[in-house]
Protein backbone atom coordinates (compact mmCIF):
# COMPACT_ATOMS: atom_id res chain seq x y z
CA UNK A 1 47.32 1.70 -21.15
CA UNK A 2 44.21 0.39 -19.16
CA UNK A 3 41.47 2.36 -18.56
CA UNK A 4 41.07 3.37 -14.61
CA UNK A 5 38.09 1.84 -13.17
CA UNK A 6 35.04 3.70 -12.71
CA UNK A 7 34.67 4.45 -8.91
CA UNK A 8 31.72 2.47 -7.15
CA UNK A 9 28.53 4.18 -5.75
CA UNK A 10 26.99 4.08 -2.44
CA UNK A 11 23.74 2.48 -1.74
CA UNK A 12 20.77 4.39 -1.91
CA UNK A 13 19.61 2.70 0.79
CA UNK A 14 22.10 1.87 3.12
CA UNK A 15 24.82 3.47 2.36
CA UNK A 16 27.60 0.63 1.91
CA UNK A 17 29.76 0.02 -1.54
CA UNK A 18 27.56 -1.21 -4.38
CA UNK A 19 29.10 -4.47 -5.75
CA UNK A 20 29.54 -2.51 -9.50
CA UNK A 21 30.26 0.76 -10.76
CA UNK A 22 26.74 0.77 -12.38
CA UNK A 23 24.52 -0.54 -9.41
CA UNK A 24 22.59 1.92 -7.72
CA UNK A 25 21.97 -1.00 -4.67
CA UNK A 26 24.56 -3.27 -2.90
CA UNK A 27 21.38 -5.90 -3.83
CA UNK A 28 17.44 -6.56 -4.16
CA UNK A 29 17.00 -6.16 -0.35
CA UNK A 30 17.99 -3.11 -0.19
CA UNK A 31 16.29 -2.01 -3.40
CA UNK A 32 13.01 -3.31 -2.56
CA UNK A 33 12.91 -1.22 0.64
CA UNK A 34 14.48 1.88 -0.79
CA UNK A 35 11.29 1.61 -3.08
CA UNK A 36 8.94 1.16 -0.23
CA UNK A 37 10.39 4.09 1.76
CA UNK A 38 10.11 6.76 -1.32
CA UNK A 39 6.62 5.32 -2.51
CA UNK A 40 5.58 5.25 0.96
CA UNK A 41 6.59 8.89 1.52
CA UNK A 42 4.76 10.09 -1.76
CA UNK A 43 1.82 8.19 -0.81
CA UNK A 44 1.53 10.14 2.41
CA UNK A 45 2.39 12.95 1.03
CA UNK A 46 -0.26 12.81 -1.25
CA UNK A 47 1.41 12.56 -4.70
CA UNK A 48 0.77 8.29 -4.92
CA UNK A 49 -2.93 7.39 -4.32
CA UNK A 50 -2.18 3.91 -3.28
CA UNK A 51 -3.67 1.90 -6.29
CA UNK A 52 -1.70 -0.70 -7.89
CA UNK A 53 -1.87 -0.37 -11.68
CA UNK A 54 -1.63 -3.65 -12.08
CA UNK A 55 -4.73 -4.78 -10.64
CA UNK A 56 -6.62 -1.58 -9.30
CA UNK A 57 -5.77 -3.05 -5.70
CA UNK A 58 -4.35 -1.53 -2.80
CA UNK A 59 -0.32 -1.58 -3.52
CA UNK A 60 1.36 -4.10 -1.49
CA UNK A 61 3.70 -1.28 -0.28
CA UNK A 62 0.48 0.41 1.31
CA UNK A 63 -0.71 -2.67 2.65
CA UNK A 64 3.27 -3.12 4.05
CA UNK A 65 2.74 -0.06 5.62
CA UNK A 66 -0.44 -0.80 7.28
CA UNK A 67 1.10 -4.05 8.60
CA UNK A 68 4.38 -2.18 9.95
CA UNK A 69 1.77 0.71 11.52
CA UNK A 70 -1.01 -1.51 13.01
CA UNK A 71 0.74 -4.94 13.24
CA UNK A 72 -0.51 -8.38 11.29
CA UNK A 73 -3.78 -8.96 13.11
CA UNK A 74 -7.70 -7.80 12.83
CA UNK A 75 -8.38 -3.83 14.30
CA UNK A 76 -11.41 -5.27 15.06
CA UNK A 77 -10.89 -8.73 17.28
CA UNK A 78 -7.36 -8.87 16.98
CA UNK A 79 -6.92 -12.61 15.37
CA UNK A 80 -4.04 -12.98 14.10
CA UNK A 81 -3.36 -17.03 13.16
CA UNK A 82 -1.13 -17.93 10.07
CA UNK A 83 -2.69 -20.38 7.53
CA UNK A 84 -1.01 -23.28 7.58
CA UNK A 85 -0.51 -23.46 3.60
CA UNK A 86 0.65 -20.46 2.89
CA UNK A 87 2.41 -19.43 6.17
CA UNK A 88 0.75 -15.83 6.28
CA UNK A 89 -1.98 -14.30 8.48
CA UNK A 90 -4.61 -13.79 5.78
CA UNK A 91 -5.88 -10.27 6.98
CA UNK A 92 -7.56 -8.29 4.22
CA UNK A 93 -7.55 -4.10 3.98
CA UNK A 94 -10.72 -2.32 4.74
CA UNK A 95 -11.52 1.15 3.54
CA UNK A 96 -13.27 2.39 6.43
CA UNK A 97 -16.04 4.75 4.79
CA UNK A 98 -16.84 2.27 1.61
CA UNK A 99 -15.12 4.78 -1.15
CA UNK A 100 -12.42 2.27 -2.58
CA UNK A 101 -10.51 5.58 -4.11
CA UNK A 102 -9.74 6.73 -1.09
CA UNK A 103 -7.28 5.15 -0.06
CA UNK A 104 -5.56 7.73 2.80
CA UNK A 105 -3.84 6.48 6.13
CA UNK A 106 -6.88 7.13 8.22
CA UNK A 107 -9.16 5.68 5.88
CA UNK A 108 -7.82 1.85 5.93
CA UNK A 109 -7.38 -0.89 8.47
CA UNK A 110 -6.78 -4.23 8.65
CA UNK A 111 -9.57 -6.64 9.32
CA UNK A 112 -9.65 -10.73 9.08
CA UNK A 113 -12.22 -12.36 6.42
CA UNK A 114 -14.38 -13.12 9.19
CA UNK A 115 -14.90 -9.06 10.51
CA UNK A 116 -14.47 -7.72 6.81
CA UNK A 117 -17.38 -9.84 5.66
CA UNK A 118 -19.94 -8.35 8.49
CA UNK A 119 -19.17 -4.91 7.55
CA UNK A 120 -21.74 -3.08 5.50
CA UNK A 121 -19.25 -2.09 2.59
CA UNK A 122 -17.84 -5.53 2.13
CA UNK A 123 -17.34 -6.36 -1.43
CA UNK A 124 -19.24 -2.83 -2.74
CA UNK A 125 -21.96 -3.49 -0.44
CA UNK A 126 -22.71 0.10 -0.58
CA UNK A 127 -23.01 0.22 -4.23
CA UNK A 128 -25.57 2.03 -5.29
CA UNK A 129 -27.00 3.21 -2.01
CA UNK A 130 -26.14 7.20 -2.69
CA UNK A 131 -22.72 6.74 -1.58
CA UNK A 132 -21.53 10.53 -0.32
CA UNK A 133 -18.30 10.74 -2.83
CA UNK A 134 -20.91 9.67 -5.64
CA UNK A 135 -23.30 12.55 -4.90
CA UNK A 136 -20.56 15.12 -4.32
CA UNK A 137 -18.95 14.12 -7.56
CA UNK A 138 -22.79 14.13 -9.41
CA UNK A 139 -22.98 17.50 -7.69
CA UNK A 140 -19.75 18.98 -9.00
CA UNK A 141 -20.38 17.75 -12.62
CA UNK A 142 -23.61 19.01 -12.81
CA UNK A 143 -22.25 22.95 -11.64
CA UNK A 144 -20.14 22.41 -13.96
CA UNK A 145 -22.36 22.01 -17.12
């Protein structure tokens, strides 16, 4: 006697008939978003804190979610033309106050090369000027010694 068939899931995502009894996704589309959704919704909730661990970077889904919230062009001057070789509009993520760990929703923008490079945190900039986070944190280690 053959076994009955397992019955099929629904897509996290979407909802529709997954392809196999074992998927959890009808496919990588809607995977990949279903990821970006729940990581998004921990980040803003505070539980992520929007690092990639592979790099130390912001995490592409944060920088996803700064393109779907402000759109693909500078804050500042609003450029927005894709480079011809790659086909993208090379716009870079800013942390507005110069601490790269914080990385929450009001804290970031989106600024092109050209208005990232004049600001005076570009590229730690700030380093070692008494950053505010650095003294707070000096602050709190010394009360507690």
């Amino acid at each position: 006697m053959p076994m009955p068939k397992k019955p099929r899931l629904q897509c996290l995502n979407c909802s529709r008939e997954t392809k196999r009894a074992v998927d959890k996704y009808c496919d990588n589309k809607c995977q990949h978003e279903h990821q970006y959704k729940v990581y998004v919704a921990s980040w803003l909730s505070g539980q992520e804190n929007g690092v990639s661990l592979k790099y130390g970077n912001i995490s592409k889904h944060v920088r996803r979610y700064l393109i779907d919230r402000d759109g693909e062009k500078c804050s500042l001057c609003g450029w927005c033309k894709v480079n011809p070789y790659t086909g993208k509009i090379p716009v870079e993520v800013d942390h507005i106050d110069g601490n790269w760990q914080n990385n929450s929703p009001d804290n970031l923008r989106l600024l092109c090369p050209n208005c990232h490079s004049l600001t005076p945190t570009y590229k730690a900039r700030n380093k070692g000027k008494g950053r505010d986070w650095r003294r707070e944190l000096y602050a709190i280690s010394k009360l507690e010694q």
